[in-house]
Structures are given as structure tokens and as C-alpha cells.
PDB file of N, CA and C in Angstrom:
ATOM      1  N   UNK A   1       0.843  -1.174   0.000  1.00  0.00           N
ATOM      2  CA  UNK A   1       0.000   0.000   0.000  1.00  0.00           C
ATOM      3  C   UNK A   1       0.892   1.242   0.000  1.00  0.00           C
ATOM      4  N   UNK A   2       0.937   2.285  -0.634  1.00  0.00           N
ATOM      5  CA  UNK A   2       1.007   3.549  -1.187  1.00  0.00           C
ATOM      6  C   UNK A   2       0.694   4.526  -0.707  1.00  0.00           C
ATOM      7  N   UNK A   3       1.722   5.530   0.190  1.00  0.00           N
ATOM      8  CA  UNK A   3       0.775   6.222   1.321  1.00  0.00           C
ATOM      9  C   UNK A   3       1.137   7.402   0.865  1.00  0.00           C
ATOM     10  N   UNK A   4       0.248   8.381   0.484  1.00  0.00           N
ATOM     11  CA  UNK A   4       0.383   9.717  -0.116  1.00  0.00           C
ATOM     12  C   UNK A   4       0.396  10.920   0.687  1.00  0.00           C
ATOM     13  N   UNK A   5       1.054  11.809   1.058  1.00  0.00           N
ATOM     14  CA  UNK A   5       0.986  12.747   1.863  1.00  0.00           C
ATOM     15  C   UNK A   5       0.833  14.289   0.688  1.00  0.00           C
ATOM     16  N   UNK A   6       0.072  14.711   0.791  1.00  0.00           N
ATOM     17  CA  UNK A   6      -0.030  16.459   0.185  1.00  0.00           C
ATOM     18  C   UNK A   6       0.274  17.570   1.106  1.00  0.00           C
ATOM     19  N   UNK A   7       1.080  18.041   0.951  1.00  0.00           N
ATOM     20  CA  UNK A   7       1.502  19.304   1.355  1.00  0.00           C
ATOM     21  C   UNK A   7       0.451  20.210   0.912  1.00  0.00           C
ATOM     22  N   UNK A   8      -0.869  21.057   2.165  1.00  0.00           N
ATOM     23  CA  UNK A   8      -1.730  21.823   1.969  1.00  0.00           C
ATOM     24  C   UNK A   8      -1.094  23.301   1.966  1.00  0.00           C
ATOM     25  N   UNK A   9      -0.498  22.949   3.437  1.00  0.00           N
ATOM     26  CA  UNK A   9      -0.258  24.489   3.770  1.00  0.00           C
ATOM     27  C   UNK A   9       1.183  24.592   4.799  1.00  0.00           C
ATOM     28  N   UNK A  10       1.331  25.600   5.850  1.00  0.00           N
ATOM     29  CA  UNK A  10       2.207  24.940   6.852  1.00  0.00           C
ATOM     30  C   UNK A  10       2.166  24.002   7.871  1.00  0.00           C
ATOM     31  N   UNK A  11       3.321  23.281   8.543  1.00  0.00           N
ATOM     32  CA  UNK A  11       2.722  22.066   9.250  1.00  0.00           C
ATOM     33  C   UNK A  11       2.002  23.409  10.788  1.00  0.00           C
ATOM     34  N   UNK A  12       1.046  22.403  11.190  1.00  0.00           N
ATOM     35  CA  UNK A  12       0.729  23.326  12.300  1.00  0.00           C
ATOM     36  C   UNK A  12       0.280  21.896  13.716  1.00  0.00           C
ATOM     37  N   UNK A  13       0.452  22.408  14.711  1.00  0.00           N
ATOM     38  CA  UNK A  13       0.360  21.862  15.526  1.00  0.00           C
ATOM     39  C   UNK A  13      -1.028  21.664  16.478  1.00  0.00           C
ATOM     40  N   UNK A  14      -1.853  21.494  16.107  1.00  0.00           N
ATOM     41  CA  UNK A  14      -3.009  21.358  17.095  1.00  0.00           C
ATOM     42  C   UNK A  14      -3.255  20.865  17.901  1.00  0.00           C
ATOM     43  N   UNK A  15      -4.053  21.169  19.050  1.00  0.00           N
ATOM     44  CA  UNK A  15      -4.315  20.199  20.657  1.00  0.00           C
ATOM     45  C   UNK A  15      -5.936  21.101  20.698  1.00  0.00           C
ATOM     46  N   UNK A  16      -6.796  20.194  21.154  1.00  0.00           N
ATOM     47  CA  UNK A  16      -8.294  20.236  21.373  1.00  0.00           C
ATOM     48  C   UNK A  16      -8.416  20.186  22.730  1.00  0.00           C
ATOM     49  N   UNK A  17      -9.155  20.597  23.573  1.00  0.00           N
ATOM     50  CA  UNK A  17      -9.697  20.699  24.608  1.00  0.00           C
ATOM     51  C   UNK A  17     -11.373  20.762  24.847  1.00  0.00           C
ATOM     52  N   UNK A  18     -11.559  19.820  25.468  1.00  0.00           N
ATOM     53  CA  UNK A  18     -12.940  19.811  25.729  1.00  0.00           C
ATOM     54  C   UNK A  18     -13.621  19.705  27.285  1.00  0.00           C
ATOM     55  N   UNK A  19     -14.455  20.785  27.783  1.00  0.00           N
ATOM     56  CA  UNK A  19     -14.996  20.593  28.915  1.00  0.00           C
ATOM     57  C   UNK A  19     -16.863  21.143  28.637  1.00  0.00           C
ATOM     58  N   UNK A  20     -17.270  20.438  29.709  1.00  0.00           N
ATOM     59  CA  UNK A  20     -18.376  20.644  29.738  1.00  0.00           C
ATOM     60  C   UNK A  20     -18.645  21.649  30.510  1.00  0.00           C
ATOM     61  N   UNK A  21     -17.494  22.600  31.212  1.00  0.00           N
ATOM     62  CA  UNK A  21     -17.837  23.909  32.319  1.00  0.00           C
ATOM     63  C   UNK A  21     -17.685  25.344  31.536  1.00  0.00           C
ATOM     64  N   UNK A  22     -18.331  26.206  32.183  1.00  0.00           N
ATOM     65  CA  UNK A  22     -18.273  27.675  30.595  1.00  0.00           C
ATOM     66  C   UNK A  22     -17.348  28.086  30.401  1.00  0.00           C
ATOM     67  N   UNK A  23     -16.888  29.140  29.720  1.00  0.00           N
ATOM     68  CA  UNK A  23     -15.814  29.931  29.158  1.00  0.00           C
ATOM     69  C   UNK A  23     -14.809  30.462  29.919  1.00  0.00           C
ATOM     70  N   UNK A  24     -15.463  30.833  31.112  1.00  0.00           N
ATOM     71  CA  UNK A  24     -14.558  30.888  32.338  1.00  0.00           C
ATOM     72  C   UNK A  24     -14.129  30.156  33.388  1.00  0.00           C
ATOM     73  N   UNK A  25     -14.537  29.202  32.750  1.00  0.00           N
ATOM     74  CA  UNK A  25     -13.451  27.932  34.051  1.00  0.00           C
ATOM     75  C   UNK A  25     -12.328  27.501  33.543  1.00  0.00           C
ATOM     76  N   UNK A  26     -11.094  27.300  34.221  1.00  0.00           N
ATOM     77  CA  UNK A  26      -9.956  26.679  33.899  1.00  0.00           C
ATOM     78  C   UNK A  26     -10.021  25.353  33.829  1.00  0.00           C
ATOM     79  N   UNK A  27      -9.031  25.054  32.727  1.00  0.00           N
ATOM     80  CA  UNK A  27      -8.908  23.953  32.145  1.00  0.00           C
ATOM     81  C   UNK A  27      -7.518  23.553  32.051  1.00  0.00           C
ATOM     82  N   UNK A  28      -7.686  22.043  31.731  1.00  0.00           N
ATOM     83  CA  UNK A  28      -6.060  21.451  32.232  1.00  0.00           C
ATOM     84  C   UNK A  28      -5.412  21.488  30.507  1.00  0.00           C
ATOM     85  N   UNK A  29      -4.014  21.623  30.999  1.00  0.00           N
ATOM     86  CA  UNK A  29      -2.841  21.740  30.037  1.00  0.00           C
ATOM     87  C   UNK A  29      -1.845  20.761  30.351  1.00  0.00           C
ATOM     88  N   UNK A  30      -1.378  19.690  30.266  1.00  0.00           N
ATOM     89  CA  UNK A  30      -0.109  19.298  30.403  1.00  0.00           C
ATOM     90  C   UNK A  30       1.583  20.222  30.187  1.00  0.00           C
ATOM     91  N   UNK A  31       2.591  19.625  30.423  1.00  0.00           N
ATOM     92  CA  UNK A  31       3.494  20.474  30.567  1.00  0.00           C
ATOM     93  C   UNK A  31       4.097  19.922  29.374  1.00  0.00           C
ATOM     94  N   UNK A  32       4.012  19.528  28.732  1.00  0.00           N
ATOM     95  CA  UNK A  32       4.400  18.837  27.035  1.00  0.00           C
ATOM     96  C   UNK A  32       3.710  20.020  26.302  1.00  0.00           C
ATOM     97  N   UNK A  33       2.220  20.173  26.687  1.00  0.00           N
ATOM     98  CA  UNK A  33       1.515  20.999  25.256  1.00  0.00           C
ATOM     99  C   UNK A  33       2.308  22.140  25.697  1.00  0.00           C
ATOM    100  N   UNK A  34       2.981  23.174  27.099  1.00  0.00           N
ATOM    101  CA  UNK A  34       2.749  24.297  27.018  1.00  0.00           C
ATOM    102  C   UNK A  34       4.573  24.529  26.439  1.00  0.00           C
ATOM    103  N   UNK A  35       5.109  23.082  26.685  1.00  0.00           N
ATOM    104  CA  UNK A  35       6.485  23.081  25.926  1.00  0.00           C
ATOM    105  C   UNK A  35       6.336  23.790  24.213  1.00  0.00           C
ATOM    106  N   UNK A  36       5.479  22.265  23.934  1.00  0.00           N
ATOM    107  CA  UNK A  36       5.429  22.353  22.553  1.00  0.00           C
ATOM    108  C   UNK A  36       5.080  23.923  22.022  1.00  0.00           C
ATOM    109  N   UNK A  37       4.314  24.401  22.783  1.00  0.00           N
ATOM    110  CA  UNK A  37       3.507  25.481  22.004  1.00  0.00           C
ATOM    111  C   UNK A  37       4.469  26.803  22.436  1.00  0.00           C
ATOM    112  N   UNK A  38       5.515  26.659  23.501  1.00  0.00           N
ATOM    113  CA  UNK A  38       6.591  27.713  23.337  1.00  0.00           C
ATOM    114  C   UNK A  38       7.701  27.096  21.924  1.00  0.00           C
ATOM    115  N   UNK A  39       7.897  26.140  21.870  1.00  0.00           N
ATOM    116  CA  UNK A  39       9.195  25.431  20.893  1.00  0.00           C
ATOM    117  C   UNK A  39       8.441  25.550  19.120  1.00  0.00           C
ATOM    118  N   UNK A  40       7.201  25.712  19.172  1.00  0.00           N
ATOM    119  CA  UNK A  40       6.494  26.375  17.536  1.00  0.00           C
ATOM    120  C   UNK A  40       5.560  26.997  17.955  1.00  0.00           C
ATOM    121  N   UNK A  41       5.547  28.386  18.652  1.00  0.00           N
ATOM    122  CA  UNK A  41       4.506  29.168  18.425  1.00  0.00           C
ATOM    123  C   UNK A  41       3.793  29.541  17.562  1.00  0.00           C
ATOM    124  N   UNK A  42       4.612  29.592  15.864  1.00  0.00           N
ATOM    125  CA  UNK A  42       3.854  29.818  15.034  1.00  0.00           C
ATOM    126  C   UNK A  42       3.411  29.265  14.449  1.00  0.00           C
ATOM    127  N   UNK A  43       3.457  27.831  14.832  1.00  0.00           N
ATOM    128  CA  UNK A  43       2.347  26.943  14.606  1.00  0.00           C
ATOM    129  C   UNK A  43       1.552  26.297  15.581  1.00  0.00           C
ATOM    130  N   UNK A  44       1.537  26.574  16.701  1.00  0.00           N
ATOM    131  CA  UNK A  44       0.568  26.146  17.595  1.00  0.00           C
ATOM    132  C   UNK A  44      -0.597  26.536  17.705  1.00  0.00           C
ATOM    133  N   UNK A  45      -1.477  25.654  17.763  1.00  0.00           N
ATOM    134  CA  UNK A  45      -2.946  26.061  17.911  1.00  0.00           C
ATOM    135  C   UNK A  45      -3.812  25.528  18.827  1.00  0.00           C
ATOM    136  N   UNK A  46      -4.467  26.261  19.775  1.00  0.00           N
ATOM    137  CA  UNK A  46      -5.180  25.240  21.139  1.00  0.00           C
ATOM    138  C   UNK A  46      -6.382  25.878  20.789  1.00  0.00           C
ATOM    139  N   UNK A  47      -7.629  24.612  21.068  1.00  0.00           N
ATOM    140  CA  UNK A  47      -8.933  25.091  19.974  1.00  0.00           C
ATOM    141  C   UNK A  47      -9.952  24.606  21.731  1.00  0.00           C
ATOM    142  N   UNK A  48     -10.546  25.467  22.686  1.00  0.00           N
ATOM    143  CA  UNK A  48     -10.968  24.866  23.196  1.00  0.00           C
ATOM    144  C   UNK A  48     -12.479  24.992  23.252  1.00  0.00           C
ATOM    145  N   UNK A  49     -12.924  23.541  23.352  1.00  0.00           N
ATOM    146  CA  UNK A  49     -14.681  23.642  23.142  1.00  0.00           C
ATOM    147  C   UNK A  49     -15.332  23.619  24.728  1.00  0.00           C
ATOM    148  N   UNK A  50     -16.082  24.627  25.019  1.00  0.00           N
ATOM    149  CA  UNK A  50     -16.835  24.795  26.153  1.00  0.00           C
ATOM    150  C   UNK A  50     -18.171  24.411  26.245  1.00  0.00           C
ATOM    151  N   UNK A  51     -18.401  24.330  27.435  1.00  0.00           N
ATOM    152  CA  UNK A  51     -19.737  24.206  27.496  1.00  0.00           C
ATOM    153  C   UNK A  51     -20.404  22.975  26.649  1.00  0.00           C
ATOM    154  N   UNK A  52     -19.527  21.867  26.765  1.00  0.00           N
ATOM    155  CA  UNK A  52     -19.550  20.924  25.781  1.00  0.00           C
ATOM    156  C   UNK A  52     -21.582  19.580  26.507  1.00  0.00           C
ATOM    157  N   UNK A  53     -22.060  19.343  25.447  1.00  0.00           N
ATOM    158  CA  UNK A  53     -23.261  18.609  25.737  1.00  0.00           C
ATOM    159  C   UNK A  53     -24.406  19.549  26.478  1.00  0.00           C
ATOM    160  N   UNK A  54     -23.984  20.922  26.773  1.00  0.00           N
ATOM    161  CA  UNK A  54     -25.402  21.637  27.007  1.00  0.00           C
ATOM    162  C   UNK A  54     -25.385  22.758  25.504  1.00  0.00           C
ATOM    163  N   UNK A  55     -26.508  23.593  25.863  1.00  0.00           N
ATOM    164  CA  UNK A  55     -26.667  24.913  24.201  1.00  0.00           C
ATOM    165  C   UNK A  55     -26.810  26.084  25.395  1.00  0.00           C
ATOM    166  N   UNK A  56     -26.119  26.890  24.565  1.00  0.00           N
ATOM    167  CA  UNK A  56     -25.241  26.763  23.404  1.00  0.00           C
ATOM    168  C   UNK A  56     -24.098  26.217  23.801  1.00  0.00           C
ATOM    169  N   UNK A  57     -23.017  25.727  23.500  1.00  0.00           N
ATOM    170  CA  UNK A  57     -21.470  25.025  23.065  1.00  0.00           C
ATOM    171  C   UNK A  57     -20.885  26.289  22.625  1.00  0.00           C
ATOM    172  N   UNK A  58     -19.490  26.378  22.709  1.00  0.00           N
ATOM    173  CA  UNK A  58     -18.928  27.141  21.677  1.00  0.00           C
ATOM    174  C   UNK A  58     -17.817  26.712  21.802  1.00  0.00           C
ATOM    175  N   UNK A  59     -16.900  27.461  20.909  1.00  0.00           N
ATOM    176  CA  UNK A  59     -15.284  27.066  21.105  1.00  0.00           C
ATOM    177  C   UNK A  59     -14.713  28.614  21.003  1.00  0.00           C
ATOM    178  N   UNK A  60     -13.136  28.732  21.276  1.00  0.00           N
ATOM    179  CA  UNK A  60     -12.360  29.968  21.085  1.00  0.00           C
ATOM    180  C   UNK A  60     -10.998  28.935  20.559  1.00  0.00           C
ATOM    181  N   UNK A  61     -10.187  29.900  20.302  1.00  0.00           N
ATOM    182  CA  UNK A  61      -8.767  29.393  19.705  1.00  0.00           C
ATOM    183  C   UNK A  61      -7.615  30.408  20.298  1.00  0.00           C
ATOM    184  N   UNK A  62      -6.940  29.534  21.029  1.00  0.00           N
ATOM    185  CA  UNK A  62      -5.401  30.323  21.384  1.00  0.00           C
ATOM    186  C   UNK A  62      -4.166  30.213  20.258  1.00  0.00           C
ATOM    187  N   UNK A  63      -3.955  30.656  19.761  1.00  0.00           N
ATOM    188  CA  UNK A  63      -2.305  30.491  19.247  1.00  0.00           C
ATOM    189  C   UNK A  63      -1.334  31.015  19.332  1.00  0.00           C
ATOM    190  N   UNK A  64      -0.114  30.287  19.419  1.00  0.00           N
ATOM    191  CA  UNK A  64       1.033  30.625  19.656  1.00  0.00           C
ATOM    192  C   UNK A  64       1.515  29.987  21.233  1.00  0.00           C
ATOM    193  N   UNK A  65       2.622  30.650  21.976  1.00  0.00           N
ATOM    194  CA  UNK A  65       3.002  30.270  22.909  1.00  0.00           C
ATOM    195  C   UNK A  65       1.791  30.362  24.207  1.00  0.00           C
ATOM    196  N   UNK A  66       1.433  29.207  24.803  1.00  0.00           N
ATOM    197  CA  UNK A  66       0.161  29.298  25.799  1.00  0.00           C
ATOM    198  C   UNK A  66       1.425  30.324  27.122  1.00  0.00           C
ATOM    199  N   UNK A  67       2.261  30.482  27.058  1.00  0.00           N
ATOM    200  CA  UNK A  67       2.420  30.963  28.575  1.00  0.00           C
ATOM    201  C   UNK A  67       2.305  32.659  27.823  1.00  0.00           C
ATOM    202  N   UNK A  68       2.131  33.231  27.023  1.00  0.00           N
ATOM    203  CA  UNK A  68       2.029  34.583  26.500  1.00  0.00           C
ATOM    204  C   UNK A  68       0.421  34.584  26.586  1.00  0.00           C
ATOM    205  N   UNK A  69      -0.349  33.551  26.349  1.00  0.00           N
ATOM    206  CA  UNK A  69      -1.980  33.585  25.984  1.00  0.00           C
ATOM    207  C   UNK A  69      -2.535  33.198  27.231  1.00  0.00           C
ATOM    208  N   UNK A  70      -2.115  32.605  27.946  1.00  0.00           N
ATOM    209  CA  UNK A  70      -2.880  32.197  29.399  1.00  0.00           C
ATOM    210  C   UNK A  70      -2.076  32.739  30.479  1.00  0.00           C
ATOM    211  N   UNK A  71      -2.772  32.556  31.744  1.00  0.00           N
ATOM    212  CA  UNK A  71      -2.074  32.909  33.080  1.00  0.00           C
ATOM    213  C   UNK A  71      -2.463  31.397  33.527  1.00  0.00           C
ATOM    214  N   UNK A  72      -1.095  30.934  33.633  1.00  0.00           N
ATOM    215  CA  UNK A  72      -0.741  29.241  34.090  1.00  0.00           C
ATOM    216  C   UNK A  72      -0.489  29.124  35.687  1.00  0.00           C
ATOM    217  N   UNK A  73      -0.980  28.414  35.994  1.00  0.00           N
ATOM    218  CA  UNK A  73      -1.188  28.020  38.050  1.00  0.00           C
ATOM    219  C   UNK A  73      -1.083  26.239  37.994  1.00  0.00           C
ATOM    220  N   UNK A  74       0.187  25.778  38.424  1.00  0.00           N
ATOM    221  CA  UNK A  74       0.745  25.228  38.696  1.00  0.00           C
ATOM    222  C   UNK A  74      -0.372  24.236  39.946  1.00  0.00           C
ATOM    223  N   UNK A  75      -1.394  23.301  39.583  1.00  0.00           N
ATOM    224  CA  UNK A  75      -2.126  22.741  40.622  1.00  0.00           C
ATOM    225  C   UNK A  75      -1.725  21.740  40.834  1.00  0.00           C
ATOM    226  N   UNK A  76      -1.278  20.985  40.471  1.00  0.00           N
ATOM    227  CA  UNK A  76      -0.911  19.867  40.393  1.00  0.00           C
ATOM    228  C   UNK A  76       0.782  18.893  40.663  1.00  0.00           C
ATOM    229  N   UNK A  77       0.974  18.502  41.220  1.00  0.00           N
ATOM    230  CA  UNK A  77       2.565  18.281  41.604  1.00  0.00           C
ATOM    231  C   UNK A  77       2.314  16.488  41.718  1.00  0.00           C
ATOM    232  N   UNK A  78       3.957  15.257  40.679  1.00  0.00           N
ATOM    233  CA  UNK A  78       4.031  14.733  41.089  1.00  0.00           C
ATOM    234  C   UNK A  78       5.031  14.252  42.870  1.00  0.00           C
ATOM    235  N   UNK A  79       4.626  13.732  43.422  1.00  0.00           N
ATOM    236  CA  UNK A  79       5.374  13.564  44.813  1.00  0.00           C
ATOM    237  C   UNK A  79       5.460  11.985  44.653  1.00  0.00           C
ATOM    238  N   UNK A  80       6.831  11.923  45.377  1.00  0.00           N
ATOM    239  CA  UNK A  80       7.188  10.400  45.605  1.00  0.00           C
ATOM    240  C   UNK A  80       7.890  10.528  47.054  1.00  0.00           C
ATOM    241  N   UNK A  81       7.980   9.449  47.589  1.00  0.00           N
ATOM    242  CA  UNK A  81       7.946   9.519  49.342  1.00  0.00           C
ATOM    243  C   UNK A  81      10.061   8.873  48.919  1.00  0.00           C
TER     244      UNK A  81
END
């Protein structure tokens, strides 16, 4: 089998987010996406859908580096004894 790739446009990087809480609740990021999205800002794209399974739904779109587009709070810590 013959696997064809087309070059559309530039490569770009996308990550989706989905919650079912509104526009103003925080939402989780791993520390990989907020790498990635400083290491190609100009192709990063974070698309997040709110308010997901009630109406209206919507989405917004961040791009570029998330620590320039968000204010990041650190909740989470692994610990080992």
C-alpha cells in the first residue's frame, strides 16, 4: 500500500480541549503541550470547546506560545515519598 501525503499548507500543531464547564473555568494543560507550544509558536494552535453537551457550546482558539496567551497556576505536583 502507497501512502500519499499532500503538502496543503504549513505544518501546524493542534491540541483540542474539551470541557463541559463555561468559558470561564480553567482547564487542564499538560506540561508537554505548554512546551510544545513555546518550541512552535507559530504553529501552535489550542482550539478549546466549552460548554460541551449543554446549548449553546462554543469554542475559542489560542495560538502561539500558551504561557504569552494564558495565566498558568501550577495545581498539580508529582510527589514520591
Amino acid at each position: 500500500m502507497t501512502q500519499r501525503i499532500h503538502k496543503i499548507g504549513p505544518r501546524c500543531a493542534s491540541q483540542v480541549k474539551t470541557t463541559r464547564q463555561l468559558m470561564e473555568f480553567p482547564f487542564l494543560l499538560t506540561r508537554n503541550e505548554v512546551a510544545l507550544s513555546g518550541e512552535v509558536p507559530d504553529q501552535f494552535h489550542l482550539y478549546r470547546l466549552f460548554n460541551y453537551g449543554h446549548k449553546p457550546s462554543s469554542y475559542y482558539a489560542l495560538r502561539g506560545d500558551l504561557t504569552s496567551t494564558c495565566l498558568l497556576d501550577a495545581v498539580t505536583y508529582q510527589a514520591r515519598p
